[in-house]
Protein backbone atom coordinates (compact mmCIF):
# COMPACT_ATOMS: atom_id res chain seq x y z
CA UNK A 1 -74.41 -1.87 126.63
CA UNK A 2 -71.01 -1.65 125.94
CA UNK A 3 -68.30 -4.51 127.33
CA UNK A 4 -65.40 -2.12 129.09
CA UNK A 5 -62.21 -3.87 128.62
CA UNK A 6 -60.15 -3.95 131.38
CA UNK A 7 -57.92 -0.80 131.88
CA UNK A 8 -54.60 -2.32 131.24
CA UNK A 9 -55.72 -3.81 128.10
CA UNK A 10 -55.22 -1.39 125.65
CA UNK A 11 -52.40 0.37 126.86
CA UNK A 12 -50.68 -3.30 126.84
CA UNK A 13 -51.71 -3.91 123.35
CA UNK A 14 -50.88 -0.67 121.76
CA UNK A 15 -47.40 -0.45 123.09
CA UNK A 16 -47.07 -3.54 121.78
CA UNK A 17 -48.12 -3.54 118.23
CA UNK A 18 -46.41 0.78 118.48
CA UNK A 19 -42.27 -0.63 117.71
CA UNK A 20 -42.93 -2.55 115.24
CA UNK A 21 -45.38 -0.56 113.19
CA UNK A 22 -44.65 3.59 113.93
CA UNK A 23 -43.47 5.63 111.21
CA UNK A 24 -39.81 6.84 111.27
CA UNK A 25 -40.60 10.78 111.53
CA UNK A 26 -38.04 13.74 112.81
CA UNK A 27 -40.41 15.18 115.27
CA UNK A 28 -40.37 11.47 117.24
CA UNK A 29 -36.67 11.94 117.27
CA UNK A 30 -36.64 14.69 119.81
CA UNK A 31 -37.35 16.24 122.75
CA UNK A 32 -37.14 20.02 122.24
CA UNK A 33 -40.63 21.63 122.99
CA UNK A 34 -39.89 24.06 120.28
CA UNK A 35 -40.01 21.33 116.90
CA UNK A 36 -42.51 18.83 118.56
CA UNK A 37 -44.87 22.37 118.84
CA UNK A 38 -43.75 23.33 115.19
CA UNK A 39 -44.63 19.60 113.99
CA UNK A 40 -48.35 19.52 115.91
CA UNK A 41 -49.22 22.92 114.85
CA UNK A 42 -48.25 22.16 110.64
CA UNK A 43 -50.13 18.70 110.90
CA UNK A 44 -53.27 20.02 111.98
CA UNK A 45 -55.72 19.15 109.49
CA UNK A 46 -52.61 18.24 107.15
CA UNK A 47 -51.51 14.97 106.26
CA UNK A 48 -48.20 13.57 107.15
CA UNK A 49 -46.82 13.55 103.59
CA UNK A 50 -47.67 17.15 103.07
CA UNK A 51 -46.39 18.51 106.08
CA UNK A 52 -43.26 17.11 106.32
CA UNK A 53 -41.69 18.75 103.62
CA UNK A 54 -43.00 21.75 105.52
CA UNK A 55 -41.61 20.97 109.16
CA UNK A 56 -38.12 20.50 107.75
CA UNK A 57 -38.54 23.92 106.20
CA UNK A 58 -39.35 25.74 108.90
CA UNK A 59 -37.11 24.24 111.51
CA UNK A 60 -34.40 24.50 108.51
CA UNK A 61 -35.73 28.58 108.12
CA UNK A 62 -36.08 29.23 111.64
CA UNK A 63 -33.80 26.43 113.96
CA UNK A 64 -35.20 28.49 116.89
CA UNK A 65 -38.25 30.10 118.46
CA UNK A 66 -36.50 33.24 118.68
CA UNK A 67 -35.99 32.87 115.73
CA UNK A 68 -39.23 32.68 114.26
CA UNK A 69 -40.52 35.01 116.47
CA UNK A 70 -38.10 37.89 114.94
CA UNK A 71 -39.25 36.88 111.64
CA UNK A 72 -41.55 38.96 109.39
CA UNK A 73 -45.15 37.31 109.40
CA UNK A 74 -44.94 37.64 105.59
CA UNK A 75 -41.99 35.76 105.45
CA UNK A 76 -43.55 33.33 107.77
CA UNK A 77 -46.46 32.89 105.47
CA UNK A 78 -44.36 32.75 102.28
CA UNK A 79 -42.97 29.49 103.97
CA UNK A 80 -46.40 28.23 104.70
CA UNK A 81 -48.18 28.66 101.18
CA UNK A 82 -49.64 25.94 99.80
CA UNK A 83 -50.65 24.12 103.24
CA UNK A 84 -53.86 26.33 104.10
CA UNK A 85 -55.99 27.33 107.06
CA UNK A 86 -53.35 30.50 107.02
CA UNK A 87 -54.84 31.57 110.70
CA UNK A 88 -52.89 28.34 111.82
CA UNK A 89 -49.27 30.19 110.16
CA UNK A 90 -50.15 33.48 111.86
CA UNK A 91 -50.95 32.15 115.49
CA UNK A 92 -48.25 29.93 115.28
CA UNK A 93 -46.01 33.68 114.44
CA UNK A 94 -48.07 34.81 117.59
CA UNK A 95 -47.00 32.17 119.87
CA UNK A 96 -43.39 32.32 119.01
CA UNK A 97 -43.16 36.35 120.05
CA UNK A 98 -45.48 35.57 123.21
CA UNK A 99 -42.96 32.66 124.49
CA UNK A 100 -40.11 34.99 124.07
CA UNK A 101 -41.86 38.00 125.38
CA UNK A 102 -43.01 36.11 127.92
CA UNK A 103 -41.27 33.35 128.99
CA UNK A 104 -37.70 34.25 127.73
CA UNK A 105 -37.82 31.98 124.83
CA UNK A 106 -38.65 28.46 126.61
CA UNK A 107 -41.75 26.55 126.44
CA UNK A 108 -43.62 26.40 129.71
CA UNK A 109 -43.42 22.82 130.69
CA UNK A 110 -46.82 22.10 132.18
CA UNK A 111 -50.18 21.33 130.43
CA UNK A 112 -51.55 24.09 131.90
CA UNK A 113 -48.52 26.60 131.01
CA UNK A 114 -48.72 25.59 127.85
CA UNK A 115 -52.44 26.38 127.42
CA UNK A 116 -51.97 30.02 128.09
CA UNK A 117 -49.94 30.33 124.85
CA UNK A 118 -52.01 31.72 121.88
CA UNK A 119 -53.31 29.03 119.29
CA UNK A 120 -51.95 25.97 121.58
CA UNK A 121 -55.44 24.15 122.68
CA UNK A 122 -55.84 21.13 124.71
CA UNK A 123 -54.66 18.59 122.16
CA UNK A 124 -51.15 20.44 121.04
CA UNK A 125 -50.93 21.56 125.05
CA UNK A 126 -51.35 17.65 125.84
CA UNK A 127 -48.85 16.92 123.08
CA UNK A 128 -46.30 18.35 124.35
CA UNK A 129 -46.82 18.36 127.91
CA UNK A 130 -46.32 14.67 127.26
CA UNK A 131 -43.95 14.24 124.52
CA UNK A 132 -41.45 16.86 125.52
CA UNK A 133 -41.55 16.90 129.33
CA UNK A 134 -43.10 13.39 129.86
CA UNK A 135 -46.34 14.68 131.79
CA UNK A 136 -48.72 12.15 132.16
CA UNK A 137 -52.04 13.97 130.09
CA UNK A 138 -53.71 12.08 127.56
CA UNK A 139 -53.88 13.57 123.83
CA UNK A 140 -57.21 13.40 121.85
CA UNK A 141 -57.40 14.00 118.01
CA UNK A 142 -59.26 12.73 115.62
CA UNK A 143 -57.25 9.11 115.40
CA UNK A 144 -58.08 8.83 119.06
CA UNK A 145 -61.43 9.59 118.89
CA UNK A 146 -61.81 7.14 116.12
CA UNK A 147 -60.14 4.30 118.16
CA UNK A 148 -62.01 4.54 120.94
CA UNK A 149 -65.07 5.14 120.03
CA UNK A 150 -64.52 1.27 118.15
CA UNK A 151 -62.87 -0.39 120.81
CA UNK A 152 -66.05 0.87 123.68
CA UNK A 153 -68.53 1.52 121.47
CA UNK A 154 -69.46 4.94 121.78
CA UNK A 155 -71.92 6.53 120.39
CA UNK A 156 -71.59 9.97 121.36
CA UNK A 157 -71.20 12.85 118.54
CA UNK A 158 -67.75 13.07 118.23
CA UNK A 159 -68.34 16.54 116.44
CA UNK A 160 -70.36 18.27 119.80
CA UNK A 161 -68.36 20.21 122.42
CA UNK A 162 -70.23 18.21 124.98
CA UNK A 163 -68.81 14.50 123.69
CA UNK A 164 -64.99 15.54 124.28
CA UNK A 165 -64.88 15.24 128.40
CA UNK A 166 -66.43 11.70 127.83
CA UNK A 167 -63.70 10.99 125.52
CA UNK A 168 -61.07 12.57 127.91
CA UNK A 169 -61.81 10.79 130.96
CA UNK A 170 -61.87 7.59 128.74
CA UNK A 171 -58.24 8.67 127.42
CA UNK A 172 -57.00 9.16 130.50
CA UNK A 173 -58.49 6.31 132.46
CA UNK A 174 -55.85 3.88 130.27
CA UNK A 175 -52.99 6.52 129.86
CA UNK A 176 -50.20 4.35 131.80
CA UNK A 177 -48.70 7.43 133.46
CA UNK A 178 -45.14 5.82 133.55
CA UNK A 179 -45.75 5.44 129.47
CA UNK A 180 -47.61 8.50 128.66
CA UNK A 181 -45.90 9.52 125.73
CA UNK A 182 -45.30 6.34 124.02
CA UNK A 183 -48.67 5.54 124.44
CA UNK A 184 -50.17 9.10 123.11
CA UNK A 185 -47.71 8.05 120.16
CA UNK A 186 -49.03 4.86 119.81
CA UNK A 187 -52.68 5.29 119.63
CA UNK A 188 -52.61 8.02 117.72
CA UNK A 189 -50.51 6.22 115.00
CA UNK A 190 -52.81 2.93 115.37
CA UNK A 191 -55.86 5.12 114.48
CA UNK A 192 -53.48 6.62 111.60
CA UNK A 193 -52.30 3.38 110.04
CA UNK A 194 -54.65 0.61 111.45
CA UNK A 195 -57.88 1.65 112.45
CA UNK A 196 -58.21 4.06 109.62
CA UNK A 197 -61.38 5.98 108.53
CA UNK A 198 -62.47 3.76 106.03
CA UNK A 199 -61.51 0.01 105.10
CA UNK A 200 -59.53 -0.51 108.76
CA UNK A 201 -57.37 -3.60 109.24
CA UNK A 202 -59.76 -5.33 111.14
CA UNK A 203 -58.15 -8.67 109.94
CA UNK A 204 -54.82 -8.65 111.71
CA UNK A 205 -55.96 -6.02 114.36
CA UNK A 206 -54.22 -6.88 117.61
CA UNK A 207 -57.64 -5.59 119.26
CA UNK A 208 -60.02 -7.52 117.40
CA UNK A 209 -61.22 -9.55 120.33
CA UNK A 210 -62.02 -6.46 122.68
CA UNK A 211 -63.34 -4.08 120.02
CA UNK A 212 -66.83 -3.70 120.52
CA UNK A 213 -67.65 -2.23 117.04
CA UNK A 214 -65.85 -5.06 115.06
CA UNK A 215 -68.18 -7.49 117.30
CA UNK A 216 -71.49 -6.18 116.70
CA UNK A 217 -70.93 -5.44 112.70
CA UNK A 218 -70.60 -1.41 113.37
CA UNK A 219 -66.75 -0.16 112.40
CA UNK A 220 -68.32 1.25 109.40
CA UNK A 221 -70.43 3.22 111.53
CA UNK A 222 -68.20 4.99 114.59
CA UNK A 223 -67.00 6.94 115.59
CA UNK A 224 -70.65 9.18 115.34
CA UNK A 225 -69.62 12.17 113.44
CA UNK A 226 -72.61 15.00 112.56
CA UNK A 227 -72.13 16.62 108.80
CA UNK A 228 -70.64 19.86 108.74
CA UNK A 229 -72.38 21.62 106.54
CA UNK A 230 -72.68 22.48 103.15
CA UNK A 231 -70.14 24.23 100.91
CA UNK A 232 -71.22 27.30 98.85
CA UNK A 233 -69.70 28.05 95.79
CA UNK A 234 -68.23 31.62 95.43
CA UNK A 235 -67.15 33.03 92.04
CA UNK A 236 -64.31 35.25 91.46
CA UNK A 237 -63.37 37.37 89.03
CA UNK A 238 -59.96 38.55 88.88
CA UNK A 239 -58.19 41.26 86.74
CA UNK A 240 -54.76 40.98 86.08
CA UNK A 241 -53.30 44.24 85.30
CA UNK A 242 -50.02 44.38 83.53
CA UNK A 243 -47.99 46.83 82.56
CA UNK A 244 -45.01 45.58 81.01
CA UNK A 245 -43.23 43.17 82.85
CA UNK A 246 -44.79 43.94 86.09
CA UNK A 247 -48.43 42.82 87.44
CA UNK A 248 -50.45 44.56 90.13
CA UNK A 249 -50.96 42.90 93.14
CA UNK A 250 -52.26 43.99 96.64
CA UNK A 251 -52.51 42.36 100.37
CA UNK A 252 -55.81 40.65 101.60
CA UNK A 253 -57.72 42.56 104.20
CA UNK A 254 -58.71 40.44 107.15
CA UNK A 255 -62.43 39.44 107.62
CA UNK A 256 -62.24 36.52 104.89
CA UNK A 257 -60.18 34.32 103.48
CA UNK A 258 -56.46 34.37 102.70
CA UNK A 259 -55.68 37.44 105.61
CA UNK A 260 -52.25 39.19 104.58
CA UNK A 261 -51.52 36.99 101.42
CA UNK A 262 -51.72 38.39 97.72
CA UNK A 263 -53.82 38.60 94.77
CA UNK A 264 -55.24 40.66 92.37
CA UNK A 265 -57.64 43.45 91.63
CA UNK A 266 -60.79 41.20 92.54
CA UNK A 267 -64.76 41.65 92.14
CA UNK A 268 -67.52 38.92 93.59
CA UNK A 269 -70.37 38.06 91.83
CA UNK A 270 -72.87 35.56 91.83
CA UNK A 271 -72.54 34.42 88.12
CA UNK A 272 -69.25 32.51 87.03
CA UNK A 273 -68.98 34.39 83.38
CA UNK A 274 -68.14 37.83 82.68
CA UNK A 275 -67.92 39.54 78.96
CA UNK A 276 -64.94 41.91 78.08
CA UNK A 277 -67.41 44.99 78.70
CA UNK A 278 -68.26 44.02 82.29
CA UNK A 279 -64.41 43.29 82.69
CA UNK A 280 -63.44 46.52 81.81
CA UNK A 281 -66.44 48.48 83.73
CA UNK A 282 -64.82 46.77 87.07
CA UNK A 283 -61.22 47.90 85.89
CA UNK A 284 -62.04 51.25 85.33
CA UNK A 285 -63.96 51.54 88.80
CA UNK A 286 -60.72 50.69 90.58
CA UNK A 287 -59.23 54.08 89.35
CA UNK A 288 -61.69 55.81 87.93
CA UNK A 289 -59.69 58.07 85.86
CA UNK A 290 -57.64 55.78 83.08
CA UNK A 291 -60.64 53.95 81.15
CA UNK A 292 -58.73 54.81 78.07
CA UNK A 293 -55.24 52.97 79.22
CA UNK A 294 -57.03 49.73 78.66
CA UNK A 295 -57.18 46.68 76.49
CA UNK A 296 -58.53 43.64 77.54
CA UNK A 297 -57.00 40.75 76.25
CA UNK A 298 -58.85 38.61 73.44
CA UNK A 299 -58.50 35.35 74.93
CA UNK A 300 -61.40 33.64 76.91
CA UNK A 301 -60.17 34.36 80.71
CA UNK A 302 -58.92 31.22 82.41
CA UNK A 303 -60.91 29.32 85.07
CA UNK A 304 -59.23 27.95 87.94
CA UNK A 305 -61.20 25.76 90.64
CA UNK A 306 -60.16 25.62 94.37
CA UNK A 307 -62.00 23.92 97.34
CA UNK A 308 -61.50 24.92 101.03
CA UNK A 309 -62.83 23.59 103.78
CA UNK A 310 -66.47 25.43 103.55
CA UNK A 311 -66.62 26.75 100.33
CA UNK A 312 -65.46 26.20 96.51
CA UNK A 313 -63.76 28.68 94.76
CA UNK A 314 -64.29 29.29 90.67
CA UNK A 315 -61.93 32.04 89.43
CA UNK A 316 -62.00 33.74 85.93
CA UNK A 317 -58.74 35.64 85.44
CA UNK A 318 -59.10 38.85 83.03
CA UNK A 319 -55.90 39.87 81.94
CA UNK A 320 -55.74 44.03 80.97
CA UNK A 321 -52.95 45.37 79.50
CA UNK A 322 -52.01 49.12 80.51
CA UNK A 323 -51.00 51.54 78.52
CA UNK A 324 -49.66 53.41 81.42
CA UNK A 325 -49.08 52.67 85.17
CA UNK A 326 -51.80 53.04 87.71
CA UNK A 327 -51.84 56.43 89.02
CA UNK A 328 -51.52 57.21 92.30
CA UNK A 329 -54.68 57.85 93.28
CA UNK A 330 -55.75 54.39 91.96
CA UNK A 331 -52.87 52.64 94.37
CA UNK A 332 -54.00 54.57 97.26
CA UNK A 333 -57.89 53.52 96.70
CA UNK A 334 -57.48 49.99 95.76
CA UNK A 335 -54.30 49.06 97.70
CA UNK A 336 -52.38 47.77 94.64
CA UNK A 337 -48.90 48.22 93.61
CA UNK A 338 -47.31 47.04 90.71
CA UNK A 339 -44.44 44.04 91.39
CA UNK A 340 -41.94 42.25 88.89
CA UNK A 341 -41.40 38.35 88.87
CA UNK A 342 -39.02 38.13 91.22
CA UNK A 343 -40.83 40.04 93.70
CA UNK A 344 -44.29 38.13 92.96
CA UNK A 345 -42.51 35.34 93.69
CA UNK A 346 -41.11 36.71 97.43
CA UNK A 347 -44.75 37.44 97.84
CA UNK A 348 -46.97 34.94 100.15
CA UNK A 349 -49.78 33.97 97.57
CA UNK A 350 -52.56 31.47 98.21
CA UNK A 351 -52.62 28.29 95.89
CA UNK A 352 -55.27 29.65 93.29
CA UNK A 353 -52.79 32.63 92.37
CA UNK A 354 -49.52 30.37 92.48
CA UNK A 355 -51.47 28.11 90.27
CA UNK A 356 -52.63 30.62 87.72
CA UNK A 357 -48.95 32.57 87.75
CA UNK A 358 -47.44 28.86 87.28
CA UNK A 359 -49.94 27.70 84.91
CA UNK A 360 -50.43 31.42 82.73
């Protein structure tokens, strides 16, 4: 059975060792309920060092929620390429238009306002709550479920629905309401920087005495965490038509991946190779009426690999040069249209295209 601490122990410790430790970042620097919601929602499942670059964009792009909320989404994900989980850009886009539709551009300034805004759940709503308008709500993330789950020795799936109101009332048992944001700062920044995910600084760890998992021998094993599950591999086959200088390109449809970004004509197969008879079969499918417009390039196709966060992408790009544009028939059917550099580069792509346009 676990040893509980007592209450003011941690909170004591942490805003101790916090000062002298924290990270110098721009979101810490403010108050406005506007770039500390920007900053949570970009470093969701993103690292620091990735999403800052990002942050300072978009606060740089769009200084206000209004706005970001007059901007065009595909603007909005144009600015967000590279850092993934797109849904994340396009609730964020959302939010902005609900908090000036419906609260005349401000941020409500509760917990519970805040968690009637599309896309902001209990973590971000406790976030801010706390770091903008000092409410006393504890945050939990995956730093704080980490620490924690060391320092009392629990057990308890971090990954089940049913293990987060344990860890809640545990957060806010040693929240020091007169402290609440410092401390949400601080303990998610000790579970960022000391008591890390693998090889913590147990050695110089100002709660080394009180942690129960450094005492019994079991840091390497908490928090409890079940395995998600398996990716699948998915192989694309993509066929670059070109005409000229320009390349056809068309919008994602929603239902999978990559909703509203760009790519190419596109077939999905279970094998990863393809030979230049196949290739052109699929081409001439998409218009059905201009088999004899096309030449498929010599060169083996180029194979670009990407992994998300349940699946593994392996792309073959077929390049097929036209002799003639696309009718229109074939636009309307397939949804391409053809698009010069400049223009490809306006466009919001994911990764695997920017990659292959960069790279090819």
């Amino acid at each position: 059975m676990p040893v509980v601490p007592p209450v003011g122990f941690l909170a004591s410790a942490l805003l101790d060792w916090y000062p002298r430790h924290r990270r110098d970042l721009p979101w810490r620097h403010t108050h406005d309920a506007y770039a500390i919601w920007l900053s949570e929602v970009i470093l969701q499942q993103t690292r620091v060092a990735q999403g800052l670059p990002y942050y300072l964009d978009f606060l740089a792009s769009y200084p206000t929620v209004h706005a970001l909320a007059a901007a065009p989404e595909q603007e909005v994900l144009r600015h967000w390429q590279g850092l993934g989980y797109y849904s994340r850009a396009r609730n964020m886009h959302h939010t902005a238009q609900q908090v000036v539709s419906e609260f005349g551009g401000r941020f409500p300034s509760t917990y519970a306002g805040l968690r009637l805004l599309r896309g902001v759940g209990p973590y971000t709503a406790a976030a801010i709550a706390s770091f903008a308008f000092g409410e006393a709500v504890a945050v939990l993330d995956g730093n704080v479920f980490r620490v924690l789950a060391r320092i009392f020795g629990l057990h308890s799936d971090i990954a089940a629905p049913a293990s987060r109101k344990e860890f809640q009332a545990l957060a806010d048992q040693h929240l020091p309401p007169a402290h609440a944001a410092e401390f949400n700062q601080a303990i998610m920044e000790f579970g960022a920087l000391q008591c890390t995910p693998a090889k913590p600084d147990c050695l110089f760890c100002p709660l080394q005495s009180q942690c129960w998992a450094f005492q019994h021998g079991q840091v390497a094993l908490l928090p409890v965490k079940s395995k998600a599950k398996a990716s699948r591999t998915r192989y694309f086959h993509y066929f670059v038509l070109r005409y000229g200088e320009q390349l056809y390109l068309k919008e994602r449809a929603s239902g999978d991946i990559w909703q509203g970004l760009y790519d190419f004509a596109l077939a999905e197969t279970e094998t990863a190779t393809m030979t230049a008879a196949e290739v052109l079969r699929h081409v001439e499918a998409l218009g059905g009426i201009w088999n004899s417009q096309l030449v498929a390039e010599d060169r083996p196709a180029p194979t670009l690999r990407h992994v998300l966060s349940h699946q593994k992408l392996e792309a073959r790009f077929h390049t097929v040069d036209l002799a003639a544009p696309l009718p229109e028939a074939a636009l309307r059917d397939t949804g391409l249209r053809a698009y010069s550099a400049a223009e490809i580069e306006q466009l919001p792509k994911p990764v695997l295209i920017s990659n292959y346009l960069l790279k090819y």
